[in-house]
PDB file of N, CA and C in Angstrom:
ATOM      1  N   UNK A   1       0.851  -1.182   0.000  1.00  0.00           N
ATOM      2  CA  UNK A   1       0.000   0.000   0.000  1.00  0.00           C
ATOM      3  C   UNK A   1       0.895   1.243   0.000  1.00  0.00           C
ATOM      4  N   UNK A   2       0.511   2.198  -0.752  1.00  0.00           N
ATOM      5  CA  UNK A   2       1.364   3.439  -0.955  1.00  0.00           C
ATOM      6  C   UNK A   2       1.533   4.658   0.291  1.00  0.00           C
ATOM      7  N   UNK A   3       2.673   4.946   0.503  1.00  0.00           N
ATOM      8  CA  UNK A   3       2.610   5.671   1.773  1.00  0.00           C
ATOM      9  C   UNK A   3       1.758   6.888   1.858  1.00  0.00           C
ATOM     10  N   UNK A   4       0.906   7.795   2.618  1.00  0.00           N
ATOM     11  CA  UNK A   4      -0.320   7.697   2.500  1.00  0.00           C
ATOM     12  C   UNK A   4       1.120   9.884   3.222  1.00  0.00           C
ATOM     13  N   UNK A   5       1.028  10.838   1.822  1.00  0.00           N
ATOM     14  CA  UNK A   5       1.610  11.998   2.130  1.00  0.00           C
ATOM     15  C   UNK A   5       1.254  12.887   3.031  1.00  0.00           C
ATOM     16  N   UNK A   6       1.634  13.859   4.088  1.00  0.00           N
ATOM     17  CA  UNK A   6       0.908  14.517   4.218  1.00  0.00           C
ATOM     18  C   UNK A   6       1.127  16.392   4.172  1.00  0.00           C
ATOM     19  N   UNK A   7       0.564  17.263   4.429  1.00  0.00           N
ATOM     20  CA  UNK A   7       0.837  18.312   4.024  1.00  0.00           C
ATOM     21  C   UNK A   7       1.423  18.930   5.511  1.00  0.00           C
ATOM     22  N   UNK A   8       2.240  19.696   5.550  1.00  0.00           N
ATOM     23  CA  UNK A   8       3.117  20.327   6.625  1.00  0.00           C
ATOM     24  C   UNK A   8       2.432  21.050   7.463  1.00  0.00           C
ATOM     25  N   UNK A   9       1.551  22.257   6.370  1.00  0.00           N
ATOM     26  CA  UNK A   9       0.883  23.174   6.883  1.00  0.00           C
ATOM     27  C   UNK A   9      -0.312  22.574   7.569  1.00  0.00           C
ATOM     28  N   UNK A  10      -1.076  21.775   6.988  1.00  0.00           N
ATOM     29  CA  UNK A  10      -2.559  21.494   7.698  1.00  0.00           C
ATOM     30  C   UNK A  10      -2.707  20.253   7.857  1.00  0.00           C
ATOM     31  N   UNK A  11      -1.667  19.204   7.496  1.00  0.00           N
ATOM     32  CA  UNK A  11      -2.234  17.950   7.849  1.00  0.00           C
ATOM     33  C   UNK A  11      -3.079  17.321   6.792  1.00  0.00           C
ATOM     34  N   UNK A  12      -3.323  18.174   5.880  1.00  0.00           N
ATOM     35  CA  UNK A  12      -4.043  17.222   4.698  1.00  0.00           C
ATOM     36  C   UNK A  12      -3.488  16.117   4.083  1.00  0.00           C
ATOM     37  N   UNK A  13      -3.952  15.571   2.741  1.00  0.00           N
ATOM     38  CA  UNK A  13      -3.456  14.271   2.173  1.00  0.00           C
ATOM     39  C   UNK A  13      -3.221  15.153   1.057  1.00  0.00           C
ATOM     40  N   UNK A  14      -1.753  14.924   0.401  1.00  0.00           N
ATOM     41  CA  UNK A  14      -0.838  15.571  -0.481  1.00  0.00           C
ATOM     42  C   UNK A  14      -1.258  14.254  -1.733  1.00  0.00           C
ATOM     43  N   UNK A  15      -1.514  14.880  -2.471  1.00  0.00           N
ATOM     44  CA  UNK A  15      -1.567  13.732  -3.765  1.00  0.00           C
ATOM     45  C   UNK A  15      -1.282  14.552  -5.086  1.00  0.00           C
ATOM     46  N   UNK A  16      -0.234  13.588  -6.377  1.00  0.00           N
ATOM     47  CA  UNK A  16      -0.593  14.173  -7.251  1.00  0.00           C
ATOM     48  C   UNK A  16      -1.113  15.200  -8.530  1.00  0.00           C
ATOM     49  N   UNK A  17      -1.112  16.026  -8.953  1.00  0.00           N
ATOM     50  CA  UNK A  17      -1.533  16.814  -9.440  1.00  0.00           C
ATOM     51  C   UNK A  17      -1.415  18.412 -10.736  1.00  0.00           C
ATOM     52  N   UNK A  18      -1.509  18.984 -11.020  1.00  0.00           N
ATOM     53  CA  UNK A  18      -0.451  19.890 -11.413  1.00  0.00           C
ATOM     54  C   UNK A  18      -1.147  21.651 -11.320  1.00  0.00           C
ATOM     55  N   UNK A  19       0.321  22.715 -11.255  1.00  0.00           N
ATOM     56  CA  UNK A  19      -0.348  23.468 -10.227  1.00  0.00           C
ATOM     57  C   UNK A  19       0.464  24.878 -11.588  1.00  0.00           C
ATOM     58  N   UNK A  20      -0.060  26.210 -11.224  1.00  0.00           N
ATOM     59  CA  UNK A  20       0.268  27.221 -11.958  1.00  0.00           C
ATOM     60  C   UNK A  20       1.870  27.525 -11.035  1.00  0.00           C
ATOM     61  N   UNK A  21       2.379  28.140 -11.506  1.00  0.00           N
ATOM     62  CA  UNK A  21       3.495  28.972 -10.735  1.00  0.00           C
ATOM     63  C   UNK A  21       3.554  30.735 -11.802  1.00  0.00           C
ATOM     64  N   UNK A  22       3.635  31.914 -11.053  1.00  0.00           N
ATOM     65  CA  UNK A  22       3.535  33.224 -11.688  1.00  0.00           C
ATOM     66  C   UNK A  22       5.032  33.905 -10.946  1.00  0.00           C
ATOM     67  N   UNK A  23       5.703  34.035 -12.252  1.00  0.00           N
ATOM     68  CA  UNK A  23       6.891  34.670 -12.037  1.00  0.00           C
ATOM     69  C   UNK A  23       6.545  36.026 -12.223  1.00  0.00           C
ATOM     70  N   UNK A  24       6.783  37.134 -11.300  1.00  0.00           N
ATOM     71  CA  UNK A  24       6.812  38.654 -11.465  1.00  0.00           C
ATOM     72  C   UNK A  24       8.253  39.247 -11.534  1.00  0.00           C
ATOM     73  N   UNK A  25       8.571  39.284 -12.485  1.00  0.00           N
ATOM     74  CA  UNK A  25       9.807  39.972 -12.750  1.00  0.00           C
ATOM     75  C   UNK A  25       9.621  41.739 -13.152  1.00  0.00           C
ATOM     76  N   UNK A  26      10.946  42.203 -13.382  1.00  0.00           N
ATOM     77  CA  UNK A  26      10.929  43.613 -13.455  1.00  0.00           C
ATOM     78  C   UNK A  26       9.901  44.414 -14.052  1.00  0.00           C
ATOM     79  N   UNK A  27       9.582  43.680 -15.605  1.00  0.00           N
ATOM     80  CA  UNK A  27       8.604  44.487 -17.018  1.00  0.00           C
ATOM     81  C   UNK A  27       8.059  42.988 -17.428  1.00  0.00           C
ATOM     82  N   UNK A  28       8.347  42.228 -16.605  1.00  0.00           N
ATOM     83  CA  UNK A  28       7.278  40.780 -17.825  1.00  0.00           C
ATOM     84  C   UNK A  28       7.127  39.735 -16.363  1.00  0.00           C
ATOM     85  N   UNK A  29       5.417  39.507 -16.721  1.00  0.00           N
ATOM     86  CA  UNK A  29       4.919  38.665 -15.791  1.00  0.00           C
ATOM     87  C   UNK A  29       4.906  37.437 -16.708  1.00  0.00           C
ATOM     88  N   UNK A  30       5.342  36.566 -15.991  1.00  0.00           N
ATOM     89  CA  UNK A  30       5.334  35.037 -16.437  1.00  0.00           C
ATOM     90  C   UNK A  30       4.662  34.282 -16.308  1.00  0.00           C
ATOM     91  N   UNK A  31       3.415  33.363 -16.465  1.00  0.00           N
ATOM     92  CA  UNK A  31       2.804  32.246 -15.869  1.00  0.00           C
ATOM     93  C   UNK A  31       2.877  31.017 -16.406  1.00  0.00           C
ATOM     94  N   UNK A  32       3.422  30.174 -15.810  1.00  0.00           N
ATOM     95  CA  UNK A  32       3.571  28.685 -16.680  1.00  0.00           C
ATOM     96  C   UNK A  32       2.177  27.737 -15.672  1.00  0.00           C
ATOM     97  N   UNK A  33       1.696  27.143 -16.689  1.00  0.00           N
ATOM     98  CA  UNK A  33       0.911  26.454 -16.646  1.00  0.00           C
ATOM     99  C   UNK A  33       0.988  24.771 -16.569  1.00  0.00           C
ATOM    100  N   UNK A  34       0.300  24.009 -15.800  1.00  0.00           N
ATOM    101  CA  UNK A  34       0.569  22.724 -15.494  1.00  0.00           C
ATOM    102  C   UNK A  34       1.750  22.294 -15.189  1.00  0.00           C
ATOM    103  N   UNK A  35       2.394  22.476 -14.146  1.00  0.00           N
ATOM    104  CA  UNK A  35       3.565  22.609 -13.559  1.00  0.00           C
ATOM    105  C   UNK A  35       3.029  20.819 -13.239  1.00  0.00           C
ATOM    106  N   UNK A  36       3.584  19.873 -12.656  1.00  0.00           N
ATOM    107  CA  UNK A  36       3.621  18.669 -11.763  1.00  0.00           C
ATOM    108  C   UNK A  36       3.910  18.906 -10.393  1.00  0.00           C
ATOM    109  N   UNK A  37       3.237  19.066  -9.572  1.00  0.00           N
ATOM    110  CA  UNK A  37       3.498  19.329  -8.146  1.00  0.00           C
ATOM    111  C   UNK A  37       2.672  17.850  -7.418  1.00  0.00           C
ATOM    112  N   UNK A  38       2.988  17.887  -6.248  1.00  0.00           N
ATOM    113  CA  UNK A  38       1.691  17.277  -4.819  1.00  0.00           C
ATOM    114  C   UNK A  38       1.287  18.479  -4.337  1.00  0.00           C
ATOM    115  N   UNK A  39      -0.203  18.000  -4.390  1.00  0.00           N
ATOM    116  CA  UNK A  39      -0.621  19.347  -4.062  1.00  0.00           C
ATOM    117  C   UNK A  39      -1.741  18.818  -3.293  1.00  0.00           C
ATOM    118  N   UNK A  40      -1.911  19.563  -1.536  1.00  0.00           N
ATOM    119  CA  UNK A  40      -3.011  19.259  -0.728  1.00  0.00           C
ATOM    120  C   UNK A  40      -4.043  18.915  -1.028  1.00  0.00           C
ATOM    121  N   UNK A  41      -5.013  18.409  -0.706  1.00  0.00           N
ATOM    122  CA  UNK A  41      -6.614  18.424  -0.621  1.00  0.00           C
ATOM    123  C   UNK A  41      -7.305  19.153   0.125  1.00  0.00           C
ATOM    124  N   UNK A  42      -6.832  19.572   1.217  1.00  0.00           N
ATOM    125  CA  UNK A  42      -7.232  20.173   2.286  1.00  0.00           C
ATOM    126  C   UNK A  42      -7.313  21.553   2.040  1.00  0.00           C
ATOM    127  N   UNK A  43      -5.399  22.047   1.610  1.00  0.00           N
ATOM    128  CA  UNK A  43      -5.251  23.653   1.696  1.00  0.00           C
ATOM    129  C   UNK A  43      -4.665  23.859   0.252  1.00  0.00           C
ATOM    130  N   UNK A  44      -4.524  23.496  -0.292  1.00  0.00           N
ATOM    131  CA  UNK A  44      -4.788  23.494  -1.631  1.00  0.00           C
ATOM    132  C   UNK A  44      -2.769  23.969  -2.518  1.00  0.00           C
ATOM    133  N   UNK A  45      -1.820  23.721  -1.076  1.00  0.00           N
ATOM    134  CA  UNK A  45      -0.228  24.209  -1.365  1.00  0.00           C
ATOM    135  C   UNK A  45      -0.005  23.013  -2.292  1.00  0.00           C
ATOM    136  N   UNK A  46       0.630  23.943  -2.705  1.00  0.00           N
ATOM    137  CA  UNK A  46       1.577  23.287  -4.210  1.00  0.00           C
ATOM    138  C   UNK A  46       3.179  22.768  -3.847  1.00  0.00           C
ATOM    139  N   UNK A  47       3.412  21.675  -3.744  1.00  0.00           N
ATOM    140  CA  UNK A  47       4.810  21.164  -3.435  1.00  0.00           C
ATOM    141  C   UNK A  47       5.488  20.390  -4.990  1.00  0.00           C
ATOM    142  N   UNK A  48       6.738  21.654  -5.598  1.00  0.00           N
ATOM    143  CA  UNK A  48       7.371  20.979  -6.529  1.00  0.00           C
ATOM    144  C   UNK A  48       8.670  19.991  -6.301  1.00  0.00           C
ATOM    145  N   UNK A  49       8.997  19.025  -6.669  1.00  0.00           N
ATOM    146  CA  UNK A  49      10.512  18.081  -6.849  1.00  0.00           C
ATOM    147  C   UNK A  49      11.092  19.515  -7.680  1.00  0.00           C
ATOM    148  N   UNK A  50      12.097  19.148  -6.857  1.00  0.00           N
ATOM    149  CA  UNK A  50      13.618  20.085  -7.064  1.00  0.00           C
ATOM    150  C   UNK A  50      13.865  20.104  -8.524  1.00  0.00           C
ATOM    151  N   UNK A  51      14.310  18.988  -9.337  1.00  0.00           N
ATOM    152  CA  UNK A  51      14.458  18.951 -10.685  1.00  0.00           C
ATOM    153  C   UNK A  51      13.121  19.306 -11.347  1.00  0.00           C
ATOM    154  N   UNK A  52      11.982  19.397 -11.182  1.00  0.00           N
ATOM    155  CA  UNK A  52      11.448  20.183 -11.764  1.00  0.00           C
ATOM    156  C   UNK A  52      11.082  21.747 -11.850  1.00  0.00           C
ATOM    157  N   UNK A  53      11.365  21.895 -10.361  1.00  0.00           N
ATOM    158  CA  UNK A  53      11.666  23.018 -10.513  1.00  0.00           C
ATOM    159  C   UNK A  53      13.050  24.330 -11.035  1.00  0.00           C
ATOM    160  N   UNK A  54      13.915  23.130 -10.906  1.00  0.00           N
ATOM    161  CA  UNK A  54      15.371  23.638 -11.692  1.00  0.00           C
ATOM    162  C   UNK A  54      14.473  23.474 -13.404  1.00  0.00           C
ATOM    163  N   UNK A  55      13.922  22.835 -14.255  1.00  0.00           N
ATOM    164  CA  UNK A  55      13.334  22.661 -15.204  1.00  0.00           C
ATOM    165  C   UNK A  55      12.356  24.266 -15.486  1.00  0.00           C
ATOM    166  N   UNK A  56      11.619  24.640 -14.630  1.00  0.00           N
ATOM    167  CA  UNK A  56      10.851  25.293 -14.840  1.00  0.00           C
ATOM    168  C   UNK A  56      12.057  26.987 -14.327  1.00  0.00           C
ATOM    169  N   UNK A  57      12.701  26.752 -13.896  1.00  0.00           N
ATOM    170  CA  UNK A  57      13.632  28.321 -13.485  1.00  0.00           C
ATOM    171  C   UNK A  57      14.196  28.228 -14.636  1.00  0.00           C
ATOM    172  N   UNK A  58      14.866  27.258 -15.660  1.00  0.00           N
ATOM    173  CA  UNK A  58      15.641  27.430 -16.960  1.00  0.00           C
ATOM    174  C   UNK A  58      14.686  28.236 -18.140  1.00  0.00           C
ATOM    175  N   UNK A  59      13.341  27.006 -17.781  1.00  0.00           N
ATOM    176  CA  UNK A  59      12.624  27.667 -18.988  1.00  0.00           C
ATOM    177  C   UNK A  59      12.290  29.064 -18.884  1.00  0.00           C
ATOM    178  N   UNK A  60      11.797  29.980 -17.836  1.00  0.00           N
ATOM    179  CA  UNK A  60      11.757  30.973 -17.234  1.00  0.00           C
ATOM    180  C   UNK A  60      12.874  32.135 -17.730  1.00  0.00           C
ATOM    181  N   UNK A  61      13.544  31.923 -17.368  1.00  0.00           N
ATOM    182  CA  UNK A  61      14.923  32.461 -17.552  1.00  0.00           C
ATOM    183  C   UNK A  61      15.518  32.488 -19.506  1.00  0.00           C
ATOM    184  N   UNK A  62      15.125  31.316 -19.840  1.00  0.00           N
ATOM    185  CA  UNK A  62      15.187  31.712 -21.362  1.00  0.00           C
ATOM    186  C   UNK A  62      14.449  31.927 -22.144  1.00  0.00           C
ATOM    187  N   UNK A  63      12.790  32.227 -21.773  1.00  0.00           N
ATOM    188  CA  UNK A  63      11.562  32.911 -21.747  1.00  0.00           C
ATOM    189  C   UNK A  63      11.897  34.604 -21.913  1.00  0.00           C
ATOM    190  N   UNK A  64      12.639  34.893 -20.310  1.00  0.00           N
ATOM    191  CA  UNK A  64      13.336  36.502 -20.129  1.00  0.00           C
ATOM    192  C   UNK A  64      13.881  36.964 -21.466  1.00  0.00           C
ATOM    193  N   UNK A  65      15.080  36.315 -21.255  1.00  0.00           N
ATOM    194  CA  UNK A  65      15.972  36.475 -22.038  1.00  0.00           C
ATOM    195  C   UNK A  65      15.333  36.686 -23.462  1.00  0.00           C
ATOM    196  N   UNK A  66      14.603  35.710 -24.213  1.00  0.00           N
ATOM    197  CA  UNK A  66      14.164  36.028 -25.489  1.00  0.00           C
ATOM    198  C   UNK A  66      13.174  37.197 -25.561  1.00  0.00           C
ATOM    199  N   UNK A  67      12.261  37.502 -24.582  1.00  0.00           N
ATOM    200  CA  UNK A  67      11.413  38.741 -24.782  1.00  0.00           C
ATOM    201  C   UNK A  67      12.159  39.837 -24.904  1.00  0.00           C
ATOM    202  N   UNK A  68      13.242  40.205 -24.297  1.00  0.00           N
ATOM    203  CA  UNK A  68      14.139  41.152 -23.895  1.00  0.00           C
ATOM    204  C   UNK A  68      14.622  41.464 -25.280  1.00  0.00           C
ATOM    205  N   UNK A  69      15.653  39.952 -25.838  1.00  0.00           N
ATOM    206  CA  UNK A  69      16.402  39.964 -26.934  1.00  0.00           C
ATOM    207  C   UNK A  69      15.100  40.430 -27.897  1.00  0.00           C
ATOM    208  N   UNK A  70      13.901  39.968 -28.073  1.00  0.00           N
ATOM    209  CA  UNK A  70      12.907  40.741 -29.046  1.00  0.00           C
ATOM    210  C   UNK A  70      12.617  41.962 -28.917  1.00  0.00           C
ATOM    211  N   UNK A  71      12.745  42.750 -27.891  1.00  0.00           N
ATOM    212  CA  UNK A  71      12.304  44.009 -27.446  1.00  0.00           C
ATOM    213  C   UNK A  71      13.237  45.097 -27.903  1.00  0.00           C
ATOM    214  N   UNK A  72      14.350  44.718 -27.580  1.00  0.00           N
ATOM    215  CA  UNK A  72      15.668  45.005 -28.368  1.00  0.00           C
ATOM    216  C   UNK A  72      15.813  45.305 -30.251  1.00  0.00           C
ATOM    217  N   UNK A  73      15.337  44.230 -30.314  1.00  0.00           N
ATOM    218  CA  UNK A  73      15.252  44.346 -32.006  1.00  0.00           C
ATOM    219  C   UNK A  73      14.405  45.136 -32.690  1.00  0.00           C
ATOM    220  N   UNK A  74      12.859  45.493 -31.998  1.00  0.00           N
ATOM    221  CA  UNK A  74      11.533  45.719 -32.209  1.00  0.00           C
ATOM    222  C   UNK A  74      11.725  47.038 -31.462  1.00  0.00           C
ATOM    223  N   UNK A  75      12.180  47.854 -31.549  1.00  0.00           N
ATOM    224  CA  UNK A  75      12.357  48.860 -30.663  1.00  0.00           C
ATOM    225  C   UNK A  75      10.812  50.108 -30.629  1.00  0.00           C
ATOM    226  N   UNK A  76      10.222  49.512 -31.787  1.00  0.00           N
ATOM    227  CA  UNK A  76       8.677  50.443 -32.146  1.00  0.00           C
ATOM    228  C   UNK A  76       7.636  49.437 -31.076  1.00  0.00           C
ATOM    229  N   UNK A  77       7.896  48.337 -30.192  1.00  0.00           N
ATOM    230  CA  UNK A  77       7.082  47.610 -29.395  1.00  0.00           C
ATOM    231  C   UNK A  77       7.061  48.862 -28.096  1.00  0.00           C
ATOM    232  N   UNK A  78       5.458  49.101 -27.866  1.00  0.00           N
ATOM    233  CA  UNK A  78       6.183  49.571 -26.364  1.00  0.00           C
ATOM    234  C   UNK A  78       6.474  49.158 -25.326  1.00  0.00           C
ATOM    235  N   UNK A  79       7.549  49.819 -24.699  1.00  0.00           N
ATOM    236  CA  UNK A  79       8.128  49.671 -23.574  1.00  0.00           C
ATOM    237  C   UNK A  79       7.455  49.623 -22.151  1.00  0.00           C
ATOM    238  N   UNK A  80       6.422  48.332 -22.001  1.00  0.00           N
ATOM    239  CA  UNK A  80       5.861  48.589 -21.344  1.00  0.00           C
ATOM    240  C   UNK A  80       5.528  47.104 -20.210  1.00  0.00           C
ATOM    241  N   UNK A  81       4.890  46.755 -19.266  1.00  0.00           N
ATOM    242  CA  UNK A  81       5.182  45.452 -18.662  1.00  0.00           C
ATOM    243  C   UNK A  81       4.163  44.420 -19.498  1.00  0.00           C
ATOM    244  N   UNK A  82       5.028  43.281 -19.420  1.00  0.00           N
ATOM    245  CA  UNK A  82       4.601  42.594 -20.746  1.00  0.00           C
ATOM    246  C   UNK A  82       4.359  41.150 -19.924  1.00  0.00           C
ATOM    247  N   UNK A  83       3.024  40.242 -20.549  1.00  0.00           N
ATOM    248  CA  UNK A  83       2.670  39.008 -19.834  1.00  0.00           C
ATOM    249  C   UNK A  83       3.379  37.761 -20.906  1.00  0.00           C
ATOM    250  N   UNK A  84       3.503  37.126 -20.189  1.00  0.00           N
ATOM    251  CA  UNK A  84       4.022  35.572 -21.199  1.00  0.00           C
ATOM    252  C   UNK A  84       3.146  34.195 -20.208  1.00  0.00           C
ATOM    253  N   UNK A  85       2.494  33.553 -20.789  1.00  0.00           N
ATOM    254  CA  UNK A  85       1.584  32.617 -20.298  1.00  0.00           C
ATOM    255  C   UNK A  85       2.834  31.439 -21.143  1.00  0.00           C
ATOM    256  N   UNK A  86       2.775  30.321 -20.560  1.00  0.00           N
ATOM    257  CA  UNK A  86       3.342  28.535 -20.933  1.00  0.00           C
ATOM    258  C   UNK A  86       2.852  28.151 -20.600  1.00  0.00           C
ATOM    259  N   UNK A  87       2.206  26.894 -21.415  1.00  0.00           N
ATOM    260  CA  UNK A  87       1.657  25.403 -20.469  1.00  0.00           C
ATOM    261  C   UNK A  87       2.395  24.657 -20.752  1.00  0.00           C
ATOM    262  N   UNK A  88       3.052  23.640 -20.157  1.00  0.00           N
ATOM    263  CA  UNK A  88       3.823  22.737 -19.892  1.00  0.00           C
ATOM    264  C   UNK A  88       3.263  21.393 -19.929  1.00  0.00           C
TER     265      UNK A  88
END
């Protein structure tokens, strides 16, 4: 029988699931979508594995980087705070 998780904060049952994460950076909000987490039943926290979350800070980060490098090129875009949605 499978060991039966539980959540830190409230004691719920951690199972399974997949969860948003929203990066707010300087001029561009990020949201990646269907992340893989355990995520409560109870209180509803999102717990990611380390390698996926090293997975999801890369993609993030070269997400930045390319809006920037486009913003750069496109210099008639305005300069203004910019959203980027991913689903994963």
């Amino acid at each position: 029988m499978p060991k039966i998780r539980r959540c830190p904060e409230c004691n719920g049952i951690v199972k399974p699931g997949k969860t948003e994460l929203v990066y707010e950076l300087e001029k561009i909000s990020i949201t990646v979508k269907n992340v893989p987490a355990n995520i409560c039943t109870k209180c509803n926290r999102s717990f990611i594995d380390g390698h996926i979350a090293e997975d999801v800070n890369r993609l993030v980060n070269r997400v930045t980087e390319d809006v920037n490098s486009f913003s750069k090129t496109h210099p008639q875009i305005e300069e203004r705070h910019r959203e980027v949605a991913i689903a994963v």
